[in-house]
Each structure stands twice: as C-alpha cells, then as structure tokens.
Protein backbone atom coordinates (compact mmCIF):
# COMPACT_ATOMS: atom_id res chain seq x y z
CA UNK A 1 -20.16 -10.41 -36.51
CA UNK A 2 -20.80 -13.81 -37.78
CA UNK A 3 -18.63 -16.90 -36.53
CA UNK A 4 -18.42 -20.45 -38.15
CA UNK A 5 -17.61 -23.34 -36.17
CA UNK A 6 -16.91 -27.18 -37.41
CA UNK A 7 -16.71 -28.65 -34.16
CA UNK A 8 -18.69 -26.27 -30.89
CA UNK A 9 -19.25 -27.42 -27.17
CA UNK A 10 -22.82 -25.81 -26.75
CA UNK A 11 -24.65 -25.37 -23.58
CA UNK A 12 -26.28 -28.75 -24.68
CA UNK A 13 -23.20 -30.65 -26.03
CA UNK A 14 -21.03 -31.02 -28.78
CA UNK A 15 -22.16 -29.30 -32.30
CA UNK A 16 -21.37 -29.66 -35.95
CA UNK A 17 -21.24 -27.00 -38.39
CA UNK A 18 -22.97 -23.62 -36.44
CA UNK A 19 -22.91 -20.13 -37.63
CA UNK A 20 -22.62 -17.61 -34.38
CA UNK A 21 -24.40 -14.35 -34.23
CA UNK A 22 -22.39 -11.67 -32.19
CA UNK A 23 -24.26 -8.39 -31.15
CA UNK A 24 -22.31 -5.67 -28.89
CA UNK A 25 -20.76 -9.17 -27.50
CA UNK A 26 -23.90 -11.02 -27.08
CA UNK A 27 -24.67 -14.05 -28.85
CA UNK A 28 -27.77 -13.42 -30.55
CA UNK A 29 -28.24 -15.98 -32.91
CA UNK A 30 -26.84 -19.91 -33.09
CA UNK A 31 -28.03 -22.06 -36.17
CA UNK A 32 -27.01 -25.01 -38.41
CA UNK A 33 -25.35 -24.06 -41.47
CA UNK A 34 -22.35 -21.71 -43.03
CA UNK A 35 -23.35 -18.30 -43.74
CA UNK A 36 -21.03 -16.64 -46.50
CA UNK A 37 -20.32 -13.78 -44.63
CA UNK A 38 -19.09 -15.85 -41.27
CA UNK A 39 -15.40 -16.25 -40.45
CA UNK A 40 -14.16 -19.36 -40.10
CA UNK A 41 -12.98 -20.36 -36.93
CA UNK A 42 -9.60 -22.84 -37.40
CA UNK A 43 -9.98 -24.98 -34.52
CA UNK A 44 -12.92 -26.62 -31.85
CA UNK A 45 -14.71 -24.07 -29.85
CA UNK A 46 -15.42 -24.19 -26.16
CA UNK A 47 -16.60 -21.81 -23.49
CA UNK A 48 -14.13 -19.41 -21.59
CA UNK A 49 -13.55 -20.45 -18.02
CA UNK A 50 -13.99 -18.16 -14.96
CA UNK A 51 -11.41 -17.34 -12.46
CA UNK A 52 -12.95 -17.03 -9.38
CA UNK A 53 -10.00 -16.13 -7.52
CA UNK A 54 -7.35 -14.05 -7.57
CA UNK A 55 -5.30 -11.87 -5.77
CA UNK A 56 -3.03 -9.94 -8.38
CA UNK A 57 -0.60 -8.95 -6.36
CA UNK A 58 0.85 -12.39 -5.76
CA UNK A 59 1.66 -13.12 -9.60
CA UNK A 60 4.80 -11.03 -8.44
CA UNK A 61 5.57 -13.10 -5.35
CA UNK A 62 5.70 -16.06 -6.94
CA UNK A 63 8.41 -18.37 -6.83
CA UNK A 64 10.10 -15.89 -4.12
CA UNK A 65 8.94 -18.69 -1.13
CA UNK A 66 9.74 -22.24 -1.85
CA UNK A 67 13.32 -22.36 0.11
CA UNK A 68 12.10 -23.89 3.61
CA UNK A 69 12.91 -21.44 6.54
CA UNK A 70 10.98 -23.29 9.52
CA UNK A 71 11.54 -26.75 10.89
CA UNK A 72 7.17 -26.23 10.20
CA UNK A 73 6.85 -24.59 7.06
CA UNK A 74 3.43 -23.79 6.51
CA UNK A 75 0.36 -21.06 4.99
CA UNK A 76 1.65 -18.68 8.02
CA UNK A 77 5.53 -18.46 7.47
CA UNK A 78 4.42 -18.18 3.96
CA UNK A 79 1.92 -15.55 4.86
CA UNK A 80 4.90 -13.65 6.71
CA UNK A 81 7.28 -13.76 3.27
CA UNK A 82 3.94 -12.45 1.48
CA UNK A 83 4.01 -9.66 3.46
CA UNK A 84 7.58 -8.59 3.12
CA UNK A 85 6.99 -7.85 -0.60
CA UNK A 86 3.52 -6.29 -0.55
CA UNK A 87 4.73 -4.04 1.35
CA UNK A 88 6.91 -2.40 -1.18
CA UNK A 89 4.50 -2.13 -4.40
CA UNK A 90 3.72 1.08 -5.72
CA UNK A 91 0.20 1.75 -7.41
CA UNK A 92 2.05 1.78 -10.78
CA UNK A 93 3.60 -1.55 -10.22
CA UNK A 94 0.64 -3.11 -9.35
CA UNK A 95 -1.01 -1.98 -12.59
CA UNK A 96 2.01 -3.48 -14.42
CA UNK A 97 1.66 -6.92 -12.36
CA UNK A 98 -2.02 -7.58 -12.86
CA UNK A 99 -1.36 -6.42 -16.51
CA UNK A 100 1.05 -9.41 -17.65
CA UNK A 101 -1.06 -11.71 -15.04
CA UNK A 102 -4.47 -10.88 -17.13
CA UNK A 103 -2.70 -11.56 -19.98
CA UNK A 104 -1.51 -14.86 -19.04
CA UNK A 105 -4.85 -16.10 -17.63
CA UNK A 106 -6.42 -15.04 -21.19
CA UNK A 107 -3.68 -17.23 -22.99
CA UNK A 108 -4.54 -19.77 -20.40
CA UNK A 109 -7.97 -19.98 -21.04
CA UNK A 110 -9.83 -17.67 -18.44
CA UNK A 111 -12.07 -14.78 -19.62
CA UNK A 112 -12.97 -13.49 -16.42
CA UNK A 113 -11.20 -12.93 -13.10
CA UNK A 114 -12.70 -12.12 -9.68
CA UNK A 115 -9.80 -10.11 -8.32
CA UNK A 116 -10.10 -10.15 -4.64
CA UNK A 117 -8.56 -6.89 -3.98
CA UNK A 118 -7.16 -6.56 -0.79
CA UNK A 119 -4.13 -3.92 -1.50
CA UNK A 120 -5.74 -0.47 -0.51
CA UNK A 121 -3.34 1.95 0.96
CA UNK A 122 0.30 3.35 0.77
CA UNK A 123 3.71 1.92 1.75
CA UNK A 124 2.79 3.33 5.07
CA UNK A 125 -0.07 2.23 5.73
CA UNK A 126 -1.56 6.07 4.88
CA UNK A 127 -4.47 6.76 2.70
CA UNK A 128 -3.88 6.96 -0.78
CA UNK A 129 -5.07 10.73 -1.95
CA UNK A 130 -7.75 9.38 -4.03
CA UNK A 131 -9.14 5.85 -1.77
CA UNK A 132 -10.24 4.04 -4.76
CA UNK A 133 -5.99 4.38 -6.25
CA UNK A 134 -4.99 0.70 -6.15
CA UNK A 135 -8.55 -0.35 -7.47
CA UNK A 136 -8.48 1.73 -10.35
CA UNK A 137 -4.72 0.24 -11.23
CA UNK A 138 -6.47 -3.04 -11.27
CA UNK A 139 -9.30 -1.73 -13.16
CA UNK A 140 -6.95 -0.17 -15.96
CA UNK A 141 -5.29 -3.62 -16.24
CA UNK A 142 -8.47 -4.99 -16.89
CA UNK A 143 -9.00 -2.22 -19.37
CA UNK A 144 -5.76 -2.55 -21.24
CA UNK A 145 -5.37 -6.45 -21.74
CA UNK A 146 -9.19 -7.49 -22.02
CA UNK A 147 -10.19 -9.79 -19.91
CA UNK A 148 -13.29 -9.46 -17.64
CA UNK A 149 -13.29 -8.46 -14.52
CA UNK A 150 -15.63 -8.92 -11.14
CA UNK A 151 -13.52 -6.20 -8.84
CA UNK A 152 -14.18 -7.53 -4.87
CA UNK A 153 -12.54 -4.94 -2.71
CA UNK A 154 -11.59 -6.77 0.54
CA UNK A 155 -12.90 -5.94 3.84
CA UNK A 156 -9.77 -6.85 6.42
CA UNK A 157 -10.03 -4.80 10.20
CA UNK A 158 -8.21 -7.78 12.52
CA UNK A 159 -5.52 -10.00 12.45
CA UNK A 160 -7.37 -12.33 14.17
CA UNK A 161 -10.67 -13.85 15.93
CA UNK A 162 -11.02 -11.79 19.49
CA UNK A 163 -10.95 -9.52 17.83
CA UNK A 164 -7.35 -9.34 17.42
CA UNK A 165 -5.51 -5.18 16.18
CA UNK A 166 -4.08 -5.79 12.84
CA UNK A 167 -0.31 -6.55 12.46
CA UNK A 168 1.81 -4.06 10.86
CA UNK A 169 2.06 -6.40 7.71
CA UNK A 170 -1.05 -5.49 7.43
CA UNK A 171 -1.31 -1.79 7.28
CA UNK A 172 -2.03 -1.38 4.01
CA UNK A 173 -5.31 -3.59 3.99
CA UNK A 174 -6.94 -1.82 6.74
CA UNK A 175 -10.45 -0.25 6.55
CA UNK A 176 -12.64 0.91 8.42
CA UNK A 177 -16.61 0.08 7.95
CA UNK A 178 -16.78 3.27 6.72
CA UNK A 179 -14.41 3.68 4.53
CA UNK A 180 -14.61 0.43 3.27
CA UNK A 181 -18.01 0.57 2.01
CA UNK A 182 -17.11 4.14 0.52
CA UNK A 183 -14.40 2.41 -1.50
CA UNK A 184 -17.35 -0.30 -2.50
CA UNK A 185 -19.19 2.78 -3.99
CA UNK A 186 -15.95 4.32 -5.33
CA UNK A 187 -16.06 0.95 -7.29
CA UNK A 188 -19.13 0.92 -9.04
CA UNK A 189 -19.02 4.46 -9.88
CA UNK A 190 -15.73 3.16 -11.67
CA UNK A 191 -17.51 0.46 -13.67
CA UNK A 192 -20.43 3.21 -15.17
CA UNK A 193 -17.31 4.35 -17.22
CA UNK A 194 -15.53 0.82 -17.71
CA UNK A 195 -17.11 -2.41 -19.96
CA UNK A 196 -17.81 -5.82 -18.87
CA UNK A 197 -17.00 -5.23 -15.16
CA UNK A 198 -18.79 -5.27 -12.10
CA UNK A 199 -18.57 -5.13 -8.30
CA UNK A 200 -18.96 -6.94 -5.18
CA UNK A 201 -17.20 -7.46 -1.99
CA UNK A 202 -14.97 -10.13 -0.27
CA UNK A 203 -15.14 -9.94 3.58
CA UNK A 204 -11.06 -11.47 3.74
CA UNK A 205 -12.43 -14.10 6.41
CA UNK A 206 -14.01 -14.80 10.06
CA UNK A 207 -10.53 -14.17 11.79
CA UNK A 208 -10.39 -10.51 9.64
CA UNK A 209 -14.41 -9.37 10.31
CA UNK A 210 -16.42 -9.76 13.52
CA UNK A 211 -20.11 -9.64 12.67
CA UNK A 212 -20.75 -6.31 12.98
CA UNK A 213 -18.57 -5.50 9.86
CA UNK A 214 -19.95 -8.60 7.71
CA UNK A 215 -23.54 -7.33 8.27
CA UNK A 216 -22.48 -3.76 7.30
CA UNK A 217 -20.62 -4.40 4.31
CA UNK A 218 -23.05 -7.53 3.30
CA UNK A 219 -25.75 -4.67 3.68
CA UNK A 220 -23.97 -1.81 1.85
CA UNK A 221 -23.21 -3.70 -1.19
CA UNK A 222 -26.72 -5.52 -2.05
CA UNK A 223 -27.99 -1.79 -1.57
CA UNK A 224 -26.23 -1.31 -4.27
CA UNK A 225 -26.76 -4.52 -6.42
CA UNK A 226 -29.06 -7.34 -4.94
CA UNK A 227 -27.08 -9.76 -7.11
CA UNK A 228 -23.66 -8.38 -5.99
CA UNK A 229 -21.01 -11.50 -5.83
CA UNK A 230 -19.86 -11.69 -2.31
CA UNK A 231 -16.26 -13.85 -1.48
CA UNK A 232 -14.65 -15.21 1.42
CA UNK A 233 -11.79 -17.09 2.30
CA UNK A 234 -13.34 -19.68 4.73
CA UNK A 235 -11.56 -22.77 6.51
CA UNK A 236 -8.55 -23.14 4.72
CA UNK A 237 -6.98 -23.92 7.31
CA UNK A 238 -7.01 -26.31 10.53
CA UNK A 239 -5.54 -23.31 12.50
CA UNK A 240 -8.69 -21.43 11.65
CA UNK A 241 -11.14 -23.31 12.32
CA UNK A 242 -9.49 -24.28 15.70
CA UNK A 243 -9.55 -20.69 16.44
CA UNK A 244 -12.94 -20.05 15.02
CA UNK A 245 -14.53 -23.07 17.42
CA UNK A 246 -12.43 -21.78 20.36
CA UNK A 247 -14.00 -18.28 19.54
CA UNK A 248 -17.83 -18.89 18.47
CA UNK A 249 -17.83 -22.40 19.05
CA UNK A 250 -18.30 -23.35 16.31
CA UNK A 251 -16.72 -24.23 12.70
CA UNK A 252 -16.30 -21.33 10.47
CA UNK A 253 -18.94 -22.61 7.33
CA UNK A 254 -21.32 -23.38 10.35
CA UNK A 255 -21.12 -20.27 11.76
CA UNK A 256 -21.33 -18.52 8.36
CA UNK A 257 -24.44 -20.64 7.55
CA UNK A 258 -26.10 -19.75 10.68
CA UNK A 259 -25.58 -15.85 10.58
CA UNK A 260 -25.57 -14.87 6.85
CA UNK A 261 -28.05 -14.65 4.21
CA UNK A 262 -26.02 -16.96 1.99
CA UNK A 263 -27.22 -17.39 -1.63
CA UNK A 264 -25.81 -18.23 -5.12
CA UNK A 265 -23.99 -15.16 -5.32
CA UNK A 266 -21.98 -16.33 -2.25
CA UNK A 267 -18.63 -17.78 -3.45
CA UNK A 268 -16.71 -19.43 -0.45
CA UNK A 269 -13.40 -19.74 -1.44
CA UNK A 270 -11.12 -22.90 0.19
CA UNK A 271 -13.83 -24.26 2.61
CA UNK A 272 -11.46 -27.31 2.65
CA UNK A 273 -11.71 -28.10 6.33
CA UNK A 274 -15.86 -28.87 6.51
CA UNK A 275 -17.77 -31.86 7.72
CA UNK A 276 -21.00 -33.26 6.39
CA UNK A 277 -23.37 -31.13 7.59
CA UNK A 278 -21.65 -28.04 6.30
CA UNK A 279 -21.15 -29.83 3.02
CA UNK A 280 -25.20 -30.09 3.39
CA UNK A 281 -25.09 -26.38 4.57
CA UNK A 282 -23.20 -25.30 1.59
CA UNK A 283 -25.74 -26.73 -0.99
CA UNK A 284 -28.65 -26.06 0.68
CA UNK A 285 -27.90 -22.59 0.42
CA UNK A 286 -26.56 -22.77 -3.34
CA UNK A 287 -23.21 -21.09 -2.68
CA UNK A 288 -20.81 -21.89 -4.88
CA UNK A 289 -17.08 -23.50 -3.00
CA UNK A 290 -14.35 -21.99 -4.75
CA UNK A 291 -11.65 -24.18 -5.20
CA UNK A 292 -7.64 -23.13 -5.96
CA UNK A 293 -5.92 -26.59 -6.38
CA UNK A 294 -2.60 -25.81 -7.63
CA UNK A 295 -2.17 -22.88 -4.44
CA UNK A 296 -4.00 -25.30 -1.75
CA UNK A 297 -1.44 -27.76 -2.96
CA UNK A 298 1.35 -25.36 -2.76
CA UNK A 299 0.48 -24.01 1.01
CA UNK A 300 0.10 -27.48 2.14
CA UNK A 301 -3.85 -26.30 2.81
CA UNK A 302 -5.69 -29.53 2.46
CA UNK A 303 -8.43 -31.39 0.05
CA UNK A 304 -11.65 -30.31 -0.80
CA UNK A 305 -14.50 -32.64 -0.50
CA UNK A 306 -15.05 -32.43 -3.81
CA UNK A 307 -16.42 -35.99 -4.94
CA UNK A 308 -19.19 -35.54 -2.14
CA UNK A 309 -19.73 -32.21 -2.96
CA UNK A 310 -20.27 -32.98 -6.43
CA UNK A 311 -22.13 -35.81 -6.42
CA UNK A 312 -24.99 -33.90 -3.78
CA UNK A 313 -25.82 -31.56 -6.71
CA UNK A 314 -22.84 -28.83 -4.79
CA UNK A 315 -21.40 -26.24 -7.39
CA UNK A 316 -17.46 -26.03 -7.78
CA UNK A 317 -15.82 -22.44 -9.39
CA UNK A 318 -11.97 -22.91 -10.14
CA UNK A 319 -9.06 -19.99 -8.97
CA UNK A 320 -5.71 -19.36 -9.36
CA UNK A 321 -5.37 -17.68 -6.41
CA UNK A 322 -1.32 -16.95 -5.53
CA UNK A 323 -0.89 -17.97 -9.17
CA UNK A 324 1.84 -19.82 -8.61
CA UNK A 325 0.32 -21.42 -11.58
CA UNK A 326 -1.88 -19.97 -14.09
CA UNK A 327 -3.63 -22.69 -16.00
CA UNK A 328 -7.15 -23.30 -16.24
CA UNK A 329 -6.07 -26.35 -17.43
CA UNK A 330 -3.58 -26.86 -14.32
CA UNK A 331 -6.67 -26.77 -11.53
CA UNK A 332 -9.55 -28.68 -13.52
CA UNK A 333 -6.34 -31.71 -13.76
CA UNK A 334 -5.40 -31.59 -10.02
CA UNK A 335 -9.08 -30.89 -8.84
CA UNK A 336 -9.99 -35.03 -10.13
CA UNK A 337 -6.04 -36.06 -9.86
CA UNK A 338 -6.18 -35.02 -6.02
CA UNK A 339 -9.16 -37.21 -5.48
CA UNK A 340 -7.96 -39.79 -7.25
CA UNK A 341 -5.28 -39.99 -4.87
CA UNK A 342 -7.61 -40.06 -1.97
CA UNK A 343 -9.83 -42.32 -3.49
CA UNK A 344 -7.42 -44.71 -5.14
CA UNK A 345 -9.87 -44.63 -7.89
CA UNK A 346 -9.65 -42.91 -11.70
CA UNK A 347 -12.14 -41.37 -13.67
CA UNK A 348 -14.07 -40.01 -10.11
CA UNK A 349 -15.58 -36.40 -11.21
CA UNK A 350 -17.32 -37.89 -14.13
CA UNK A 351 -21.59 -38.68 -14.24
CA UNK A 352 -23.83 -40.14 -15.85
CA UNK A 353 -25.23 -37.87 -17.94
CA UNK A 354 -21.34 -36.61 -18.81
CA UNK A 355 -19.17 -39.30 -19.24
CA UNK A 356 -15.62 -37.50 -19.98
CA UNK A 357 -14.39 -35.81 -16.50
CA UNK A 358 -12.71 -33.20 -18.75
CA UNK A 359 -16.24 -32.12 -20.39
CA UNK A 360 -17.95 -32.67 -16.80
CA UNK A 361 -15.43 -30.48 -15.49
CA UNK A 362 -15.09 -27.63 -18.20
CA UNK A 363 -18.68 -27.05 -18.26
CA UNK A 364 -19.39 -27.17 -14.66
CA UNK A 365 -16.72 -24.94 -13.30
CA UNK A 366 -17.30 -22.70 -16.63
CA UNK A 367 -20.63 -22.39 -15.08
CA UNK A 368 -20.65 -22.58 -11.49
CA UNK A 369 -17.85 -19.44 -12.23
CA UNK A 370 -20.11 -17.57 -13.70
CA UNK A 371 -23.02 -17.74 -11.12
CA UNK A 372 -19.63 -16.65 -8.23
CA UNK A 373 -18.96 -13.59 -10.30
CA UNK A 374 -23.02 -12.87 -11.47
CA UNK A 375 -21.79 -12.49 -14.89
CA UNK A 376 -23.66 -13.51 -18.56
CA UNK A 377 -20.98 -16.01 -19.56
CA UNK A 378 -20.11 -20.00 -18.31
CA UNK A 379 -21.45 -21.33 -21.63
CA UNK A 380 -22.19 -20.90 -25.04
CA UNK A 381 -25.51 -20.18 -25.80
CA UNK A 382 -28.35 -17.81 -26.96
CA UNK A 383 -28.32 -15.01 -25.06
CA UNK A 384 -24.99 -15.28 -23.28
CA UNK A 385 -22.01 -12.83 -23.66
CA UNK A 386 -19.18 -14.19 -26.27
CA UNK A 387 -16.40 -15.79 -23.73
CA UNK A 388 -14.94 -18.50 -26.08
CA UNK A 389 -11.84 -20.28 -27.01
CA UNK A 390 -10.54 -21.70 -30.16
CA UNK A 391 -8.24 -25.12 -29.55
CA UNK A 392 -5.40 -25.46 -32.12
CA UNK A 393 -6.55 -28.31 -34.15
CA UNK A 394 -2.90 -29.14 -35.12
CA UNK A 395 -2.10 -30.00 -31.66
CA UNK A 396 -6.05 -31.44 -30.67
CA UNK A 397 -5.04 -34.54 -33.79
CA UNK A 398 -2.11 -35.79 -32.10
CA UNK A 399 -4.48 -36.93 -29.02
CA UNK A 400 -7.50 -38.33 -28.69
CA UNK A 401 -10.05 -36.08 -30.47
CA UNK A 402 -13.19 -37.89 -31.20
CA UNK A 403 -15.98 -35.02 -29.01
CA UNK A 404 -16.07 -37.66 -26.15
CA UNK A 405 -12.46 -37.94 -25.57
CA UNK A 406 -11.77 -34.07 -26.30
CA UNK A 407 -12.00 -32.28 -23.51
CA UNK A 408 -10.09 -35.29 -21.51
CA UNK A 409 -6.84 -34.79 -24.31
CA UNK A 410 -7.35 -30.83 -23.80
CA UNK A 411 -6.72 -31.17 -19.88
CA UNK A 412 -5.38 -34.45 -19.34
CA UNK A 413 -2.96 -35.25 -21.93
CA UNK A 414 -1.46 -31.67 -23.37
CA UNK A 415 1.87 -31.02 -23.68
CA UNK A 416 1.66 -27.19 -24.60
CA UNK A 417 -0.84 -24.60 -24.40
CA UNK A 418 -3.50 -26.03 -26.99
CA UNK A 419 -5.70 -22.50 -26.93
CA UNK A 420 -5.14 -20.92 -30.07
CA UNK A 421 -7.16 -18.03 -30.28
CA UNK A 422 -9.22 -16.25 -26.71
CA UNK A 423 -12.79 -14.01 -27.52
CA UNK A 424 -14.26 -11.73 -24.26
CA UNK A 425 -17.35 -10.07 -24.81
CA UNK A 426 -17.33 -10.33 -28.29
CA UNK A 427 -13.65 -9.12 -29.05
CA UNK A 428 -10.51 -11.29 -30.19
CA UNK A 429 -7.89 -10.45 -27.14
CA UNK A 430 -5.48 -13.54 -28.14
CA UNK A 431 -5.08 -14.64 -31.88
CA UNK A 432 -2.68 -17.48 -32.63
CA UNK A 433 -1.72 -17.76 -29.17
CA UNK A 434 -0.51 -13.91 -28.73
CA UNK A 435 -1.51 -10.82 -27.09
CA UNK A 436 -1.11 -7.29 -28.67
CA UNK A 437 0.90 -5.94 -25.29
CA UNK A 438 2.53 -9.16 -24.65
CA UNK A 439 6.00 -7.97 -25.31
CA UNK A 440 5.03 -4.72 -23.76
CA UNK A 441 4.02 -6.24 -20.30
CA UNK A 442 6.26 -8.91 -19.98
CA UNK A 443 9.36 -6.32 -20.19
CA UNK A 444 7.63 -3.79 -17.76
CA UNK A 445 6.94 -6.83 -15.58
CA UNK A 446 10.14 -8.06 -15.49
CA UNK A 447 11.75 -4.35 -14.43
CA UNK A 448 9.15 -4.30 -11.54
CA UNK A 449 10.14 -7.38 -10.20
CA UNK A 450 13.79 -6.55 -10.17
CA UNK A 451 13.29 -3.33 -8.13
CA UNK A 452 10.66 -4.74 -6.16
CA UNK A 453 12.87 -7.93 -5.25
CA UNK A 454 15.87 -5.02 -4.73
CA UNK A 455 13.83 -3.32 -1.81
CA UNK A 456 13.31 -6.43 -0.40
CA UNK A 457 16.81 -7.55 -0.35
C-alpha cells in the first residue's frame, strides 16, 4: 500500500509532499515525491495518540454520578456508586461496552488503548468457568472495532493498606497470586491468536497489593516478556498517601521507587500528589506519569506537576480513564489549560525546540504512550507500525492552519471532531468520520445500558 500526503507531521516535523510505504502495517518506506500508484490522502496527516488508560467498564457508568449525595462528595462516594453498577454486568455486556467505547476513542483520535482490566469474575463474586472470560470479551472488542490494544489484567487482593479483606464491592476483582498470574498467562496465550495486542499487568495500587504480591506478579510477567508494560494507579489521592505514610512511612511514589525495579515500561498512572524528590524519582527511573485530566478533574483528584515534570526531561502518556470524556483532544487541552490556571500564565507546555504547545503536546504524549504500552507506534516514521490520522481539511481552513499554528487550531480552537479518516496497523478503521459497526454498537450499547441501569434501580 502506497499513501500520499500534502501536508505530514513526521517524527522530525512537518513534511510536504511524501509517498508512504505500508508493509503488513509497517511503514517501510517514506520519500519525497507522488508515486502514481499512491492514494491520496484528503487532509494533513498526524500520528495516532495512545490511550494509556482505561478501564472499559466505566464508559457505561458514565454520567450515572454527578447528582451530589454527600455534604463531601468525593473519589470514594463516587467509588461506592461505581460499584453498584459493576456489579451487575454480564461478560456479554461488557463486550458490547468496550465495543462502542473503542469505537469512539478511534473517532477520537486514539489507536491504542491500555485497558486496565480489573473486571474478572461473576455477579457473585465466583469464578467464571473459563478465568480468562471477561478478558477475552475485551479482547474480542478489540478484535471487532480495530483499535490496538495493551490488555493489563489487574492485580486487586485488599481494600486497603494493613492489609485490609476486600469489600464485597469488590468481589469480582479478587485474585489470588496464583490465579492472578495464571490469568496473566491465560492472556498472552490469547494474543498468539489475536493481532496488534500484547500483555502486561497493572498491580490496581499500594492500598490493593502488599509487597509480596507486587514482587510476584512484577516477577511472573517479565518471565514472560522483559519489556512487559506494567501500570499502577499511584497517589491520586491525599487519602492515600495519608494512609500509605501512616502504613510504610512513607509516600506512595517513594515507596514504589525504593522497592521496585522501575523502568520505562513502568506507567504510573495519577501520581498527582508527589513532591520534588519523587518528581526526581520518577525521571530518574524513566517511568512514564500517566495523566487522565478530564477524570482527575471530574473526581476532584488534584493537578499534576506537569510544567516541572516536563521541563526536567519527565515523560507524560494521556488516558481517558472513567471516560467521562473521550477526546484525545479533550486531555492534551486541559493538561496546559489546568496549568495555566495554576500558573496564571498561557502558552506553559511549549519549548524551545517546539514552539506550538499543541505540536509539543501531540508528539510527546503520542510518544511517551507508546513507550507505557511497549508498542511500535507514537510517531510516524521508518520502521514504525501505521497509527495515523487524516484531519478534515475543510474544517483545518477555517482556523489557523499555517504547520506552526496547526496542531494549536486542531486542539485548541475546534468546534467538531476535525479527524476525518483513523489508520491502525496499516488498516482504515474510520473513513469520513464513520465506523463500519457504528450503528451496530451504538444500538446494542444503548439496550445494555437500559437493563443494566434497570437492575440497578
């Protein structure tokens, strides 16, 4: 497959007039110049962005918690709402949830999600007859809509630091070392059979693992793959890291820094309650932060440190998260607009050698996404897999669309979804803005949310 491109956001910067090589999804060829056999692409071209977090699950749940119940509305009455509906999805529902949510984050602009999968059992709390059941729904959504996926089955044993017996919201999270690292295995097994996937593991966080099960799992899954992508939710909130200094004494990063072999396959997702020295912890190590603006904001978690993370050479992945939006667009904006608002400054997450915050962003979180998930994609070059996007060029005129203001119209100033058209590994899975099961999903969706709001009733 051959590709032409009038306007293309290389690894190295903008591009005029390339012809793109395609080989089983690999770009294997990038030179000046139309060939006569290359399609012509109708818009700019830019890489795919990574979704480093997600929990699919909570595309369902969304918009279910936003009446205020507490004097003290917070993450934990949310968390208690959240668990009311979990507990009534069904293996086939789930499959039909993560379908339309895949399909929105490929209109949206993401070609890859790290699902951190932390649905495992039965209404009951039982054992599914097969373990790997819920994974393999999640797996099949994958299949079916296109988008790449970096399964991270969650490792959850406690409710809390002590350690503290799980809650009975939590009965269908629940593994044991054991078992979890035999659904781990189950997982790869699944991806031998299964395209542009891979596996790794997301210990849920310090209050849900004591060490012993961190250095098992950590263990069990670089056995498997030394480059595995390993998540964890990590000082999202004050409450935890109170509890986490009361219990180790000290602060969660700290404490992760100091007992794990963190590396660049490390993603730690939130870590928006750190100090210096675990902002200097966190690069030293090169793991990636994970950042969710658009659900921190929501929750009422915090702000990253982002502008001092940045600017010490620290690597930023973007997530949806709860998905109570799903915009790739959405986080990049409120990642510089919140620290703007700190800062009382404009124009903050921008550098010298990248001028445009929307470029600086793009390409950073593109590729800093990439490294969380240890996946081929984050830019467009030689060599890499074909993630890219094709802008509408009808909507791209009516802003600013010279290459150094592009990227700033594209997430500061649209209006509407400006992705026209949405490539993963090589394939078209969105083409003027649509997807082939669209229709298909959003009506299946729709049913499952009526009877799984019903049973919640």
């Amino acid at each position: 497959m051959k590709l032409f491109a009038e306007n293309i956001l290389l690894s190295d910067g903008w591009h005029q007039n390339q012809t793109l090589t395609i080989d089983n999804g690999i770009i294997t060829d990038i030179h000046s110049g139309k060939d006569d056999d290359a399609t012509v692409l109708s818009g700019p071209v830019i890489p795919g962005m990574i979704n480093c977090h997600s929990h699919a699950f909570q595309r369902g749940f969304a918009g279910f918690s936003e009446q205020g119940s507490e004097t003290n509305d917070s993450f934990w009455t949310w968390r208690k709402i959240m668990y009311q509906f979990v507990d009534n999805i069904s293996v086939e529902q789930a499959q039909v949830i993560a379908s339309q949510l895949y399909i929105e984050m490929l209109k949206a602009g993401y070609t890859r999600v790290a699902e951190f999968h932390y649905l495992h059992h039965d209404k009951d709390g039982s054992n599914h007859p097969e373990l790997s059941a819920m994974a393999k729904a999640i797996f099949a959504a994958s299949k079916s809509t296109g988008i790449g996926l970096t399964m991270l089955p969650v490792m959850y044993r406690f409710s809390g630091f002590g350690p503290l017996p799980a809650v009975a919201g939590q009965k269908r999270f629940i593994n044991s070392i054991e078992q979890f690292n035999q659904l781990v295995s189950d997982c790869f097994e699944i991806t031998q059979h299964q395209e542009n996937c891979n596996v790794g593991i997301a210990p849920h966080s310090l209050r849900a693992v004591d060490k012993e099960s961190l250095v098992a799992a950590v263990n069990h899954v670089r056995g498997l793959d030394d480059k595995a992508p390993i998540h964890i939710h990590i000082a999202e909130q004050q409450k935890e890291v109170n509890d986490c200094i009361a219990h180790y004494n000290k602060r969660p990063v700290q404490w992760l820094l100091d007992n794990m072999p963190l590396d660049q396959h490390w993603c730690l997702i939130h870590a928006t309650h750190i100090d210096e020295q675990e902002v200097d912890g966190i690069i030293a190590s090169s793991a990636i932060a994970g950042i969710c603006p658009t659900t921190e904001a929501n929750l009422g978690d915090g702000i990253f440190p982002t502008t001092e993370f940045m600017a010490k050479g620290g690597q930023v992945a973007i997530g949806s998260d709860s998905h109570i939006s799903v915009s790739a667009i959405e986080e990049i904006r409120l990642l510089e607009y919140a620290q703007r608002l700190i800062k009382q400054q404009r124009a903050i997450l921008a550098n010298n050698k990248t001028r445009s915050v929307g470029q600086n962003l793009w390409q950073h979180a593109a590729k800093a996404g990439a490294l969380s998930t240890s996946c081929n994609s984050g830019e467009l070059a030689i060599g890499k897999q074909a993630d890219l996007l094709v802008l509408n060029s009808e909507q791209t005129r009516l802003f600013a669309n010279q290459n150094k203001n592009l990227l700033d119209s594209f997430i500061f100033a649209s209006q509407q979804n400006p992705i026209n058209d949405v490539m993963v590994n090589g394939q078209w899975q969105i083409q003027n803005g649509e997807h082939k099961l669209q229709q298909l999903s959003a009506d299946a969706f729709a049913k499952a949310l009526r009877d799984i709001a019903g049973n919640c009733a």
